[in-house]
N, C-alpha and C. Protein backbone atom coordinates (compact mmCIF):
# COMPACT_ATOMS: atom_id res chain seq x y z
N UNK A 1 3.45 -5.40 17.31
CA UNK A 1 3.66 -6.55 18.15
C UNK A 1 2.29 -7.15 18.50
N UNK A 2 2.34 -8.49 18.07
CA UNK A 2 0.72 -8.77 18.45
C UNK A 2 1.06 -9.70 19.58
N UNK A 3 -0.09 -9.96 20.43
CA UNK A 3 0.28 -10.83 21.83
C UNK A 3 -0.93 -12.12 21.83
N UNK A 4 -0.28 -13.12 22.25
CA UNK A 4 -1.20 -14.59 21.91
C UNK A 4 -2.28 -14.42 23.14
N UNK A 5 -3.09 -14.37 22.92
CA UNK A 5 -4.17 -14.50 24.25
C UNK A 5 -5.45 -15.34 23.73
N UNK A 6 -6.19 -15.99 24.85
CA UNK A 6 -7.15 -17.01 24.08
C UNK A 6 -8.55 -16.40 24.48
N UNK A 7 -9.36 -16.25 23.46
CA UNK A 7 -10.86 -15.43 23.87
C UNK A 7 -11.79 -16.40 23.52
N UNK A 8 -12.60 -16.51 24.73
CA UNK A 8 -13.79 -17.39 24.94
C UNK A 8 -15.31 -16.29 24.40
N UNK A 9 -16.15 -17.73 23.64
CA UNK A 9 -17.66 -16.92 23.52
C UNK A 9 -17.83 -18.27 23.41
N UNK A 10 -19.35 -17.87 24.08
CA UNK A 10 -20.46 -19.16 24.26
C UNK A 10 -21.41 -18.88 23.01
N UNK A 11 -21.25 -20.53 22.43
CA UNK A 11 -22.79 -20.22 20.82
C UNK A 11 -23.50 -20.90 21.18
N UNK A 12 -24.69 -20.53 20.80
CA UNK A 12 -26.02 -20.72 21.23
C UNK A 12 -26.65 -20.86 20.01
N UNK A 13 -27.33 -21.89 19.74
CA UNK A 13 -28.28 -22.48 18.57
C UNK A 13 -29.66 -21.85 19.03
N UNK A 14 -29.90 -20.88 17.71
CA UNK A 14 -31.45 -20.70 18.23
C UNK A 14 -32.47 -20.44 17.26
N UNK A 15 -31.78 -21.65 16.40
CA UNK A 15 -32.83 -21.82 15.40
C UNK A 15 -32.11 -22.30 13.99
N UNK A 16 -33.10 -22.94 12.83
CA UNK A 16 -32.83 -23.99 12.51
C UNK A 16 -33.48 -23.17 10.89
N UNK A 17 -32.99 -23.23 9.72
CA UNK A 17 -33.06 -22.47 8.30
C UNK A 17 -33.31 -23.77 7.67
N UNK A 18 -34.55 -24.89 7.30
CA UNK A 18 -34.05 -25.91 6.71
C UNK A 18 -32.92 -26.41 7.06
N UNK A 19 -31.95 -27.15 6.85
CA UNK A 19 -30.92 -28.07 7.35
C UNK A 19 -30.09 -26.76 7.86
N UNK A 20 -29.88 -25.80 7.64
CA UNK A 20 -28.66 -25.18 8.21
C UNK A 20 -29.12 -24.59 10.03
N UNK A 21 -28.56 -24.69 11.13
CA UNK A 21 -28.34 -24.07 12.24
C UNK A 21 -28.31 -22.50 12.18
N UNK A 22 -29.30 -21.94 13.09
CA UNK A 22 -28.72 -20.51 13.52
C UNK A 22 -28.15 -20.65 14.87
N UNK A 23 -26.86 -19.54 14.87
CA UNK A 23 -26.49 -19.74 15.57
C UNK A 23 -25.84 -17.96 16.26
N UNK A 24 -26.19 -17.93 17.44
CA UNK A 24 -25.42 -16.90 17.92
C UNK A 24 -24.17 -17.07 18.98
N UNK A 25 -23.26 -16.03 18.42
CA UNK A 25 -22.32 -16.15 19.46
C UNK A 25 -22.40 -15.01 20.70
N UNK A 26 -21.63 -15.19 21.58
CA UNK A 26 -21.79 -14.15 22.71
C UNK A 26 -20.17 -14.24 23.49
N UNK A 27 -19.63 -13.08 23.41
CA UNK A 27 -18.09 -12.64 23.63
C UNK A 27 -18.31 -12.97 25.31
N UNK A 28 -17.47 -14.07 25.85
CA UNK A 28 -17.27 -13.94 27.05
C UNK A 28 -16.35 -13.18 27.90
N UNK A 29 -14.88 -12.89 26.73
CA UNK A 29 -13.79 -11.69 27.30
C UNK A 29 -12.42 -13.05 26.94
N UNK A 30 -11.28 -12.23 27.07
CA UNK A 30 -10.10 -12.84 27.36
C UNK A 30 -10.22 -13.50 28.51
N UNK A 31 -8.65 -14.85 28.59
CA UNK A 31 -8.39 -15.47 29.49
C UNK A 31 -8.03 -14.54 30.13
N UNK A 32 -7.04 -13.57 29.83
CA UNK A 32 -6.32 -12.59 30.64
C UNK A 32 -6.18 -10.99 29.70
N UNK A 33 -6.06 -10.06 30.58
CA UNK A 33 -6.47 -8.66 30.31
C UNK A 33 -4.87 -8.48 29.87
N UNK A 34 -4.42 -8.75 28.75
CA UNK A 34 -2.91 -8.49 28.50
C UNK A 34 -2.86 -7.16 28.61
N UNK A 35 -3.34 -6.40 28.34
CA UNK A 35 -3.10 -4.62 28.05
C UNK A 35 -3.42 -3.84 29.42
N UNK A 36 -3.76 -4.70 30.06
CA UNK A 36 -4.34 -3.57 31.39
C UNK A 36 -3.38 -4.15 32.47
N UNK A 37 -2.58 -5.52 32.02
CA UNK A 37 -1.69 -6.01 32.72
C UNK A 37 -0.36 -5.27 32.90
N UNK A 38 -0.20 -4.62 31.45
CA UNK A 38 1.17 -3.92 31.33
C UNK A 38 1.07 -2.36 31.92
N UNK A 39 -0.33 -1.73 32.23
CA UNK A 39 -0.38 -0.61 32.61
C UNK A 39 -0.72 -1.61 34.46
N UNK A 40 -0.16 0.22 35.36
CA UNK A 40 -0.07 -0.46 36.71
C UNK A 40 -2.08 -0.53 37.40
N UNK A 41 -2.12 -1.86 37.55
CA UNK A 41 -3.34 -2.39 37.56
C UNK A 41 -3.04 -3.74 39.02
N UNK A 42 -3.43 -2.39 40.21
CA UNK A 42 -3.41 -3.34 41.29
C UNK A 42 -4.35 -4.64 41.46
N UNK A 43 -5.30 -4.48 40.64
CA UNK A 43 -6.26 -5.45 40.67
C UNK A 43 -5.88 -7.08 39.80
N UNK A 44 -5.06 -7.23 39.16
CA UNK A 44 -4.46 -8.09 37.80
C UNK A 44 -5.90 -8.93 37.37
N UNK A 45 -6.49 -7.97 36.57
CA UNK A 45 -7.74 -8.17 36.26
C UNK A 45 -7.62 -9.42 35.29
N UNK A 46 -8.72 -10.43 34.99
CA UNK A 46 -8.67 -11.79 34.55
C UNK A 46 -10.26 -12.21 33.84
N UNK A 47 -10.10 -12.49 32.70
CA UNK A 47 -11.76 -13.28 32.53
C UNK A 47 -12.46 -13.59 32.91
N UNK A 48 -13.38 -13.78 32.19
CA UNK A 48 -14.83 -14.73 32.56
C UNK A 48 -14.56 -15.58 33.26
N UNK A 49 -13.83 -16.60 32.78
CA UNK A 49 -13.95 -17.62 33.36
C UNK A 49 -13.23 -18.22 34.87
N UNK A 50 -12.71 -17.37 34.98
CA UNK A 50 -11.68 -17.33 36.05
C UNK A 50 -12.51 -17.01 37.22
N UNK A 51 -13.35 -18.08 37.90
CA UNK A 51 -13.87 -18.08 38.90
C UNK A 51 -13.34 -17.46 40.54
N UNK A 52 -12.49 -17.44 40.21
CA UNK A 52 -11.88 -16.90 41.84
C UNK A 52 -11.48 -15.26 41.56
N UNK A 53 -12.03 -14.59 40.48
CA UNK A 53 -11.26 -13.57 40.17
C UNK A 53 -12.15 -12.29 40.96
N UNK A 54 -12.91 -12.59 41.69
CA UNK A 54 -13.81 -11.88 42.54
C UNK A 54 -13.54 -11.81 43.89
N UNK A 55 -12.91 -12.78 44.61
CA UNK A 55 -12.78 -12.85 45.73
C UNK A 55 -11.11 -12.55 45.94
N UNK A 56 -10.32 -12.41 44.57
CA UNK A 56 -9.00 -11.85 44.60
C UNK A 56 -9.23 -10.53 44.10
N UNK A 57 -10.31 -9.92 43.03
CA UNK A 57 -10.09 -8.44 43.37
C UNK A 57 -10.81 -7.35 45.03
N UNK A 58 -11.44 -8.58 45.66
CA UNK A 58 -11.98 -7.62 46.73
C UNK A 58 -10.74 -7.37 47.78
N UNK A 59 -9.69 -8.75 47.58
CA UNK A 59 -8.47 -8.94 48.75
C UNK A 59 -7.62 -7.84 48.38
N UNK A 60 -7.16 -8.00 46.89
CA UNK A 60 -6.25 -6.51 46.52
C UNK A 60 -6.94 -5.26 46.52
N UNK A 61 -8.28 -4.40 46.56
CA UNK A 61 -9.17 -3.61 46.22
C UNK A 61 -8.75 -3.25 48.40
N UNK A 62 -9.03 -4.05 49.01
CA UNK A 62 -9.10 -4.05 50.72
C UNK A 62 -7.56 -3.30 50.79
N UNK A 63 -6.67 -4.73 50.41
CA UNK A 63 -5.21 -4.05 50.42
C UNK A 63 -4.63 -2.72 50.23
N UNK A 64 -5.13 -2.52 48.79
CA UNK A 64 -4.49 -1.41 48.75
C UNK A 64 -5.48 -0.09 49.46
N UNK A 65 -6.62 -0.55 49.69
CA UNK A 65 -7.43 0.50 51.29
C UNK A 65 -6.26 0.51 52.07
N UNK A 66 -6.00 -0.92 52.89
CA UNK A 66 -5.66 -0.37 53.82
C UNK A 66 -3.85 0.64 53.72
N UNK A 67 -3.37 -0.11 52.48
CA UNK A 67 -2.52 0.92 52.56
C UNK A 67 -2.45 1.88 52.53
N UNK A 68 -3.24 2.57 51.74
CA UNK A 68 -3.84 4.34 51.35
C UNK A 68 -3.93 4.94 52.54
N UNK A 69 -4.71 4.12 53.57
CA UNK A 69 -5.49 4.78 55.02
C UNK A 69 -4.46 5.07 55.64
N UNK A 70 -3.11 3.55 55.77
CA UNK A 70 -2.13 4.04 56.47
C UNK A 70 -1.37 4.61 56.15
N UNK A 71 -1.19 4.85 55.04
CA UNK A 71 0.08 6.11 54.25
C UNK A 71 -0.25 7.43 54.89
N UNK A 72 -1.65 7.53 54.73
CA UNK A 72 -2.42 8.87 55.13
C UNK A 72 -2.71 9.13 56.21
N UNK A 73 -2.10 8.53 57.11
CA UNK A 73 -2.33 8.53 58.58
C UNK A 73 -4.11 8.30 59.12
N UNK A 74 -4.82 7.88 58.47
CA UNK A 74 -6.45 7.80 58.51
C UNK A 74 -6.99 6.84 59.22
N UNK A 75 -6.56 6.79 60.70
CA UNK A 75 -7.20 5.20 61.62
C UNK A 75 -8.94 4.98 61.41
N UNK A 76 -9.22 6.07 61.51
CA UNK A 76 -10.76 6.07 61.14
C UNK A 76 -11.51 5.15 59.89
N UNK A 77 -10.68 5.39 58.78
CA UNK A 77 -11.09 4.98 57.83
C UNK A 77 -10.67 3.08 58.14
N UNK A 78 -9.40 2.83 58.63
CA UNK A 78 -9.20 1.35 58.92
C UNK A 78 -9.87 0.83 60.06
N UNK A 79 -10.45 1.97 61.01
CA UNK A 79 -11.77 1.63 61.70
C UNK A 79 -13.38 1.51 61.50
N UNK A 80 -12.96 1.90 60.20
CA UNK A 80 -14.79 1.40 59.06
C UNK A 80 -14.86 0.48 58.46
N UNK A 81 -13.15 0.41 57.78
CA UNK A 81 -13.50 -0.88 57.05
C UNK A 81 -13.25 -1.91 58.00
N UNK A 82 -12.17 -2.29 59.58
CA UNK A 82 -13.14 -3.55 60.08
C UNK A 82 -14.64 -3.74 60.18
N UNK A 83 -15.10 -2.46 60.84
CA UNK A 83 -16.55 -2.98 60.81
C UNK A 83 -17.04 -3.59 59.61
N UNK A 84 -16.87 -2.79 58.20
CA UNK A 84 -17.46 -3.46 57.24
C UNK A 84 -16.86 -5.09 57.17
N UNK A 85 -15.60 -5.28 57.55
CA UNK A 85 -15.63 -6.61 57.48
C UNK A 85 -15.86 -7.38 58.25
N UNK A 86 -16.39 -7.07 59.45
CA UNK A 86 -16.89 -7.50 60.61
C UNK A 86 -18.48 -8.26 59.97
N UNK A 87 -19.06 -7.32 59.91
CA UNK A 87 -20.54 -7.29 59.42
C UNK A 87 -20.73 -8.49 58.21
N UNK A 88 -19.75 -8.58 57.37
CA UNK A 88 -19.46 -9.45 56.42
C UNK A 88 -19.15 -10.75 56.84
N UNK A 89 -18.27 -10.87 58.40
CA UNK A 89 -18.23 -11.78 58.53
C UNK A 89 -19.23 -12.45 59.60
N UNK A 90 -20.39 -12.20 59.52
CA UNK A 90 -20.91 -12.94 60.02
C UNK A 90 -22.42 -12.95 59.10
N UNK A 91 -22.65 -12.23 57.78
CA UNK A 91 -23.11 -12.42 56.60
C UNK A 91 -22.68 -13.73 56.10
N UNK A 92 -21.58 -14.17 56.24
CA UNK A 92 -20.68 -15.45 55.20
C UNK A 92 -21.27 -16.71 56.56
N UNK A 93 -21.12 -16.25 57.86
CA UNK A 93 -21.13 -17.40 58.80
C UNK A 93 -22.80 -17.89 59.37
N UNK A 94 -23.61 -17.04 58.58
CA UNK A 94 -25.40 -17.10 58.53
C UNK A 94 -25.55 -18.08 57.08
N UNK A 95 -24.57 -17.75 55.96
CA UNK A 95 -24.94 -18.35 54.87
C UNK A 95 -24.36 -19.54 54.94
N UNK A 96 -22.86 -20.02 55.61
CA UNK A 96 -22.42 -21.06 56.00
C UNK A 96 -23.58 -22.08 56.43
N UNK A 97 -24.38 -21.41 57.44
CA UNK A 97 -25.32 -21.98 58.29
C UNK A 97 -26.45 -22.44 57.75
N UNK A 98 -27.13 -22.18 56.72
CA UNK A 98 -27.88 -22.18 56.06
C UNK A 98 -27.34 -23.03 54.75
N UNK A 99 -26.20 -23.37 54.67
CA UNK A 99 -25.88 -24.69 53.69
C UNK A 99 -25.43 -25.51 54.34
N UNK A 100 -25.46 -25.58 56.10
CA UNK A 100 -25.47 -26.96 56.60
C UNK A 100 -24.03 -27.37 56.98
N UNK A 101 -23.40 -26.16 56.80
CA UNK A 101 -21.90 -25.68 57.35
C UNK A 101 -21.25 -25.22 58.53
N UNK A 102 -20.18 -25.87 59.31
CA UNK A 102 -20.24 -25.76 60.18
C UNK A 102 -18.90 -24.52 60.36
N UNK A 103 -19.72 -23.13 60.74
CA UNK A 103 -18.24 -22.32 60.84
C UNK A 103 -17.40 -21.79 62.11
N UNK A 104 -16.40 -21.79 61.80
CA UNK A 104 -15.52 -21.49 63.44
C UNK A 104 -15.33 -19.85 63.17
């Protein structure tokens, strides 16, 4: 069974043979991780290019923290990671500040 998926690489000209181009390519990855999709993959891992795919694996990566902590009865541990996201959030509201952003 083969599965349609579309794979990106960036070519890069870097150099020139008499009239013909050299050229290199460079594998950027799939649009989407078909095979890691069908195994259980809380993260639904995604390409290169998929710009937001960082700030959705830290939300599911947190999630399933905090579920683990609370399955396991572990308040401690959901009392580290606010701080860590405490600390973070006012990392994001210094850099806000510093691009002239106004944060609530």
């Amino acid at each position: 069974m083969t599965q349609n998926n579309t794979y990106y690489y960036a070519i890069h000209v870097i150099g020139w043979e008499g009239s013909r181009r050299r050229v290199k390519q460079c594998y950027l990855g799939p649009e989407k991780y078909i095979y890691v999709e069908k195994t259980t993959n809380p993260l639904s891992l995604s390409g290169y290019l998929d710009t937001d795919r960082f700030l959705r694996y830290v939300t599911q990566a947190i999630n399933s923290y905090i579920v683990s902590a609370t399955a396991k009865r572990k308040p401690e541990k959901l009392t580290n990671l606010l701080n860590v996201l405490k600390g973070l959030e006012e990392e994001i509201k210094k850099q806000l500040e510093v691009l002239g952003q106004v944060s609530s």
